[in-house]
Protein backbone atom coordinates (compact mmCIF):
# COMPACT_ATOMS: atom_id res chain seq x y z
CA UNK A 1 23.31 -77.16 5.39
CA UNK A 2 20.30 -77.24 3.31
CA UNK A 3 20.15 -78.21 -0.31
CA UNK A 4 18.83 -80.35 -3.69
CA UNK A 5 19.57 -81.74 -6.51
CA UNK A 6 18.21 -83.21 -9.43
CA UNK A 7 18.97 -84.81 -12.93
CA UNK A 8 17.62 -83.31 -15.74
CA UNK A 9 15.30 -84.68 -18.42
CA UNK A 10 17.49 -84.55 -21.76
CA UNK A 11 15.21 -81.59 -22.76
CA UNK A 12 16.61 -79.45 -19.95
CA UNK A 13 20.04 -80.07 -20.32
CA UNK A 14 20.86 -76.42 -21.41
CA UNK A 15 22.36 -73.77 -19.19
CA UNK A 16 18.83 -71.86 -19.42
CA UNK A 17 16.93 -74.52 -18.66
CA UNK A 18 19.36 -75.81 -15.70
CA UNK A 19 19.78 -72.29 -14.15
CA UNK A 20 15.69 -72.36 -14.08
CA UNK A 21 15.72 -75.87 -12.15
CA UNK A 22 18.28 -74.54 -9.98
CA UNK A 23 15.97 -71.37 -8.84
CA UNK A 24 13.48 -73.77 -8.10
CA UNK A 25 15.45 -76.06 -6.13
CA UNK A 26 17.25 -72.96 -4.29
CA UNK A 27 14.06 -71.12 -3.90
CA UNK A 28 12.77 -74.63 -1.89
CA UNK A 29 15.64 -75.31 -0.03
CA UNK A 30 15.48 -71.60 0.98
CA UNK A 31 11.75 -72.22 2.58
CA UNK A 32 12.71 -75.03 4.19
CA UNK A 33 15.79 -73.58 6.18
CA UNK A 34 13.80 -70.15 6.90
CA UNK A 35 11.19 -72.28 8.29
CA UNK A 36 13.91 -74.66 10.80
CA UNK A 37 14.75 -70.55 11.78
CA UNK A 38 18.04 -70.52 10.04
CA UNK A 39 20.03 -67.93 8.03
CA UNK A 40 22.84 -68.88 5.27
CA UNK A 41 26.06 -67.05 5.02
CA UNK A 42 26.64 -69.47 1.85
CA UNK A 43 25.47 -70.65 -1.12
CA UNK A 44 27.29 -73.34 -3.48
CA UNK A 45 26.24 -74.06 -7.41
CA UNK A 46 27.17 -77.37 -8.87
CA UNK A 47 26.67 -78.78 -12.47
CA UNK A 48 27.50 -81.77 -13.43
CA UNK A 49 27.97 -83.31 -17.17
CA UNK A 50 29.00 -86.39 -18.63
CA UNK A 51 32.98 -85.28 -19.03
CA UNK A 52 33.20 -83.00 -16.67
CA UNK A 53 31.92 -80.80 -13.94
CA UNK A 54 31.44 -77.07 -12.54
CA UNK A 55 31.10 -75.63 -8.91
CA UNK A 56 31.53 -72.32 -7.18
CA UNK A 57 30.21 -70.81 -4.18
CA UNK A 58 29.53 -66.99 -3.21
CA UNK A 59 29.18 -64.96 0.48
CA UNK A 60 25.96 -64.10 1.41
CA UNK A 61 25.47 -61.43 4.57
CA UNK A 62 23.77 -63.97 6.75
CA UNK A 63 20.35 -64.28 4.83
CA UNK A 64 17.15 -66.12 5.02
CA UNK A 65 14.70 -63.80 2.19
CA UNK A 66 14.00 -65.63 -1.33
CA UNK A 67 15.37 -62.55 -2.91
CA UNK A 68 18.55 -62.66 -1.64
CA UNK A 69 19.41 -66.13 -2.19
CA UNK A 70 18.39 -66.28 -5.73
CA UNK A 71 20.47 -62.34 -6.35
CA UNK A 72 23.71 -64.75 -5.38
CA UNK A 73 22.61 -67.49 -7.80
CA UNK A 74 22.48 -65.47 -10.80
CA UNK A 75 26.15 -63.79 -9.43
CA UNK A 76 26.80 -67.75 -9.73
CA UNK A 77 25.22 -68.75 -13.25
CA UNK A 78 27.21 -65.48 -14.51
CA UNK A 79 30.32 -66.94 -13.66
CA UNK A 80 29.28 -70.10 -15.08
CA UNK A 81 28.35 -68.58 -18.26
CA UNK A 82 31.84 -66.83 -18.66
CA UNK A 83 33.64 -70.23 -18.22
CA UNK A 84 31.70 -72.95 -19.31
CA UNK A 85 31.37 -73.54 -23.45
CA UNK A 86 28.22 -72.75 -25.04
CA UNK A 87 27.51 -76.54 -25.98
CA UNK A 88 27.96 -77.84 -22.29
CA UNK A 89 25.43 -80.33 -21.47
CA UNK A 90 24.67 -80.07 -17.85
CA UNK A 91 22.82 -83.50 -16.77
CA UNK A 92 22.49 -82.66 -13.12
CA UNK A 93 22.82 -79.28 -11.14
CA UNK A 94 22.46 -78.72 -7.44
CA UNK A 95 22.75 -76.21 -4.98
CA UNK A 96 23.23 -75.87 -1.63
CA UNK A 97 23.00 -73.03 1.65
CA UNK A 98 25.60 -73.40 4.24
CA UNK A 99 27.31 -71.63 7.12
CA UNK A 100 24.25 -71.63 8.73
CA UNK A 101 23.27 -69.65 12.05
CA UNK A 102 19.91 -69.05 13.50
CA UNK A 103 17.95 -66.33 12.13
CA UNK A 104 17.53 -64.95 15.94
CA UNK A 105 21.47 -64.69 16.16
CA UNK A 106 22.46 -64.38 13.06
CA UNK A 107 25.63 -61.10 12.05
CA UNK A 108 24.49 -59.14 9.97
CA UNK A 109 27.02 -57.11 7.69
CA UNK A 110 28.40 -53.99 9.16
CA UNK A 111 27.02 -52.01 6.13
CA UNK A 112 23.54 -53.82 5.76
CA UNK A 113 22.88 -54.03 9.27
CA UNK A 114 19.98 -51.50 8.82
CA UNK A 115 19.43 -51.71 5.71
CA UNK A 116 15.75 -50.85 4.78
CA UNK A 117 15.71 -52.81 1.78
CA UNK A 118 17.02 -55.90 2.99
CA UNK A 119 13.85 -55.32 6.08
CA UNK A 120 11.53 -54.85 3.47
CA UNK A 121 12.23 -58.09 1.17
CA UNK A 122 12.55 -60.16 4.53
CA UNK A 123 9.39 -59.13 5.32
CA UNK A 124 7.76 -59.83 1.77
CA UNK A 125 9.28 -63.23 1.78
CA UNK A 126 7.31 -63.80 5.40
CA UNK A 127 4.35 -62.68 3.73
CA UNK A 128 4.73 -64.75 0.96
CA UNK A 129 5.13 -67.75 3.04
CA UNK A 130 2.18 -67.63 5.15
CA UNK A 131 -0.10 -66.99 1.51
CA UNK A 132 1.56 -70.16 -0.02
CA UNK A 133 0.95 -72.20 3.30
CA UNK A 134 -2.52 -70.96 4.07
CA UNK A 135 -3.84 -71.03 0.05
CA UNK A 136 -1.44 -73.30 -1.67
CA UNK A 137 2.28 -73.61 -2.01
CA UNK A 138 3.29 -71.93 -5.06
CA UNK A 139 0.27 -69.39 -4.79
CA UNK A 140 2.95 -66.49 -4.70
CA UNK A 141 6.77 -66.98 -5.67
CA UNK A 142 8.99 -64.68 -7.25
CA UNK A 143 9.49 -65.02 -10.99
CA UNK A 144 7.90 -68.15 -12.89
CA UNK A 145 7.46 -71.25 -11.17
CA UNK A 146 8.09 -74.27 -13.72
CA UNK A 147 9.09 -77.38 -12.84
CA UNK A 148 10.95 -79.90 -14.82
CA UNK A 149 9.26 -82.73 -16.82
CA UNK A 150 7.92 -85.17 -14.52
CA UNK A 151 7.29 -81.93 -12.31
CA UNK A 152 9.61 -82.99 -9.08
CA UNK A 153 11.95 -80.47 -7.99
CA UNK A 154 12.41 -81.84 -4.27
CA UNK A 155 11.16 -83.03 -1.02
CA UNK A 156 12.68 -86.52 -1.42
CA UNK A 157 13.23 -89.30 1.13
CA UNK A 158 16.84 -88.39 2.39
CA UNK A 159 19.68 -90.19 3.68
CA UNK A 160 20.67 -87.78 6.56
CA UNK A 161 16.70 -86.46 7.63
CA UNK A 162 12.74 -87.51 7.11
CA UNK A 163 11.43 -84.82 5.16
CA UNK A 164 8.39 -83.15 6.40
CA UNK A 165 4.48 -83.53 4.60
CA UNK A 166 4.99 -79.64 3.70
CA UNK A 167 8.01 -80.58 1.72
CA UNK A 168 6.23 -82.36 -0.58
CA UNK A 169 3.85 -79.49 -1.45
């Protein structure tokens, strides 16, 4: 499985501001498992407050394209919008990918399995991946790229793996 998580800074303890930390630590972890040549069938949300807690997960058809990925996180911040009160204070959120196969031998769903749209965002996600690692990491991304105060959104020391240099980009 691939995945981060972070605290937030008391300014970005809001469900806007948390569901932009979580695209940025999705859209990371993402990058990182496309480029160990996996695919996620997967994807889990978690928010955590001070009383209390919030986690769901959605299917994905066996995907490794930014665009995908972050289509099931909104599905997932919409269900945590209809049951989590206005005022919740989220002081940590997380995500994780999981059900992992390589992207060489990876199912595709019956109905997608051709699916020209699905070719073409894989495709723009591969482009935008060798223009962020030849001129920059965040050269190209999709939507805004802000980080949190202190400006860390991943590519920690972790208990289970030594991150790579590019992580840190």
């Amino acid at each position: 499985m691939y995945g981060h998580g972070r605290v937030l800074p008391p300014e970005w303890r809001t469900i806007e501001k948390a569901r932009e930390c979580s695209r940025l630590l999705l859209v990371k972890a993402v990058w990182r498992m496309r480029r160990d040549g996996f695919s996620a069938r997967r994807l889990f949300l978690w928010l955590g407050a001070f009383e209390s807690g919030w986690s769901d997960e959605c299917l994905l058809d066996s995907v490794h394209d930014d665009q995908a990925c972050l289509q099931g996180l909104e599905e997932l911040w919409a269900r945590a919008r209809g049951s989590l009160r206005r005022n919740f204070r989220i002081i940590r959120c997380g995500i994780m990918l999981a059900d992992l196969t390589t992207s060489a031998m990876r199912q595709l769903n019956l109905f997608h399995q051709d699916d020209p749209e699905r070719q073409r965002w894989e495709r723009l996600t591969a482009t935008m991946d060798g223009l962020n690692l030849s001129h920059g990491r965040r050269v190209v991304s999709l939507g805004a790229w802000t980080p949190p105060p202190g400006g860390y959104a991943g590519g920690k020391i972790a208990f289970t793996r030594i991150p790579s240099a590019e992580d840190f980009l």
